[in-house]
C-alpha atoms as a PDB file:
ATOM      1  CA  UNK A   1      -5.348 -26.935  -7.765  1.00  0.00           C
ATOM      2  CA  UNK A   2      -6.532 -29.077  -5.091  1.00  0.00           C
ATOM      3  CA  UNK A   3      -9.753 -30.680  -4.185  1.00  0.00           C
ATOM      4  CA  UNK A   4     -12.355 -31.224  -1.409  1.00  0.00           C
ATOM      5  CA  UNK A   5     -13.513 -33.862   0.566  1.00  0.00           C
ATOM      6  CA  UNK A   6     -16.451 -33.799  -1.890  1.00  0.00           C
ATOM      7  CA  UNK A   7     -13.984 -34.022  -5.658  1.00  0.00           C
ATOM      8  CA  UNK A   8     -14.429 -29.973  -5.938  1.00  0.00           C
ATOM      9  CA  UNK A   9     -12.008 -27.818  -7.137  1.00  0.00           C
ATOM     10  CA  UNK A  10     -10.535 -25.455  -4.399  1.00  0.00           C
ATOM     11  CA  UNK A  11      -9.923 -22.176  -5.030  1.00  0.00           C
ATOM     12  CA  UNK A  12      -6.501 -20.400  -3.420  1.00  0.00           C
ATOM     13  CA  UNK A  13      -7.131 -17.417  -4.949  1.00  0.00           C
ATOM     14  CA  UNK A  14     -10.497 -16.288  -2.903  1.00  0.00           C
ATOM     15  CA  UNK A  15     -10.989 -15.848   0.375  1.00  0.00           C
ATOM     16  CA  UNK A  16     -14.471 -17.402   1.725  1.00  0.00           C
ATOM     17  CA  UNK A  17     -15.737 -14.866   3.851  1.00  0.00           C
ATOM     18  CA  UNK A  18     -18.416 -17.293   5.057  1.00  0.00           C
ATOM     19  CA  UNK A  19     -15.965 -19.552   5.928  1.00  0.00           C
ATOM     20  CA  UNK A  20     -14.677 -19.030   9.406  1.00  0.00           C
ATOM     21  CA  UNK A  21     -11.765 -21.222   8.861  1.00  0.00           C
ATOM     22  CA  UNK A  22     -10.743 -19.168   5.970  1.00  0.00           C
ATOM     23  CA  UNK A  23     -10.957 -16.283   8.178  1.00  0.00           C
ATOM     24  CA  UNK A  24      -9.266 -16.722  10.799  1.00  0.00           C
ATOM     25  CA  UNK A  25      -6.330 -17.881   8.400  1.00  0.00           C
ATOM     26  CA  UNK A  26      -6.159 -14.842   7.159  1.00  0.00           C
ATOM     27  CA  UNK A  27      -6.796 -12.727   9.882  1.00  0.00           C
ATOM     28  CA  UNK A  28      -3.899 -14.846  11.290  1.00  0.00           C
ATOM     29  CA  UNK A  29      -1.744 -13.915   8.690  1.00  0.00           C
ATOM     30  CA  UNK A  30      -2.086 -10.791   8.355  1.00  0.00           C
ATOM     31  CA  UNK A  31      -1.979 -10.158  11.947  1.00  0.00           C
ATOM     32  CA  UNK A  32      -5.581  -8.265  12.142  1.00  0.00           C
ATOM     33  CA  UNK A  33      -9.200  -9.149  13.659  1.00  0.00           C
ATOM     34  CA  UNK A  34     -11.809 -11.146  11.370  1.00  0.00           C
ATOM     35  CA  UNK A  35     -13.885  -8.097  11.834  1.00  0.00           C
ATOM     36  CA  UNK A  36     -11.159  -6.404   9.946  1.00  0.00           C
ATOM     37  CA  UNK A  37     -10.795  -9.771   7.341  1.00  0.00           C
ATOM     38  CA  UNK A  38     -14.713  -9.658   6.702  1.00  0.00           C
ATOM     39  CA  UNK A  39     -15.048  -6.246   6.230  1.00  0.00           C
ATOM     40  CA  UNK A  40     -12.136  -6.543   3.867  1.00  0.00           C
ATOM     41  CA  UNK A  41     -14.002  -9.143   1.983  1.00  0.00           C
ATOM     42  CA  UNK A  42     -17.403  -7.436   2.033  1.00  0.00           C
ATOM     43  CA  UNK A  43     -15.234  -4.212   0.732  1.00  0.00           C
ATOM     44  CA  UNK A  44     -13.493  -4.941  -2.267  1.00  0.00           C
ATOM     45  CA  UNK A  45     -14.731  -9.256  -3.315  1.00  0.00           C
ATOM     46  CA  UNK A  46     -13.102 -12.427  -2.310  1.00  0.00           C
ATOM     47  CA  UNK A  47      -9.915 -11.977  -4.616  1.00  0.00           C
ATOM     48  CA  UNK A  48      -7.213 -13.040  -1.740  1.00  0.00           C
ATOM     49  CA  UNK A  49      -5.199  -9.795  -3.479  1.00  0.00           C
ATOM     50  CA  UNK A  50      -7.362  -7.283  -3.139  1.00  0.00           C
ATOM     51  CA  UNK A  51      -8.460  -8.196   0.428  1.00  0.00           C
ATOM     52  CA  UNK A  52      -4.467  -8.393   1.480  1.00  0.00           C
ATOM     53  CA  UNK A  53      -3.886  -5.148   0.007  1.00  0.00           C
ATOM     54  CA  UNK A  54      -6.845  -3.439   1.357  1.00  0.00           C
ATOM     55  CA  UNK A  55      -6.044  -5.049   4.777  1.00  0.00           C
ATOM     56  CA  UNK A  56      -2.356  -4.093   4.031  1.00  0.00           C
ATOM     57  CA  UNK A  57      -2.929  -0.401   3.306  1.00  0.00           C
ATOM     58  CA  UNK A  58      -6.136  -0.221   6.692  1.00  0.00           C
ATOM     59  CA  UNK A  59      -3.109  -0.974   8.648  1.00  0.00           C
END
C-alpha cells in the first residue's frame, strides 16, 4: 500500500466520494458522469467493487 504526503496509508480499494480527484478518475474510467460516480458511491459505500459494478450494470 502506498502513502500520503502526510505518512498515511492509502487506500486503493475505496473510492473517496468527497474527493473530486478520485472522482473524476473514476468517472473517467468508467466512461460515465461524476453525478453517476457519486451517486454510485452514495448507493452502495466506497468499496471501488461495488461502485464499478453498480456503475457497470446502470449502464
Amino acid at each position: 500500500m502506498s502513502t500520503t504526503k502526510r505518512g498515511r496509508a492509502q487506500d486503493r480499494a475505496r473510492v473517496a466520494g468527497g474527493q473530486d480527484h478520485e472522482v473524476r478518475y473514476e468517472a473517467a474510467k468508467e466512461g460515465v458522469s461524476k453525478g453517476a460516480v457519486k451517486d454510485a458511491v452514495r448507493a452502495v459505500g466506497n468499496s471501488r467493487d461495488k461502485v464499478e459494478q453498480k456503475l457497470d450494470a446502470d449502464n
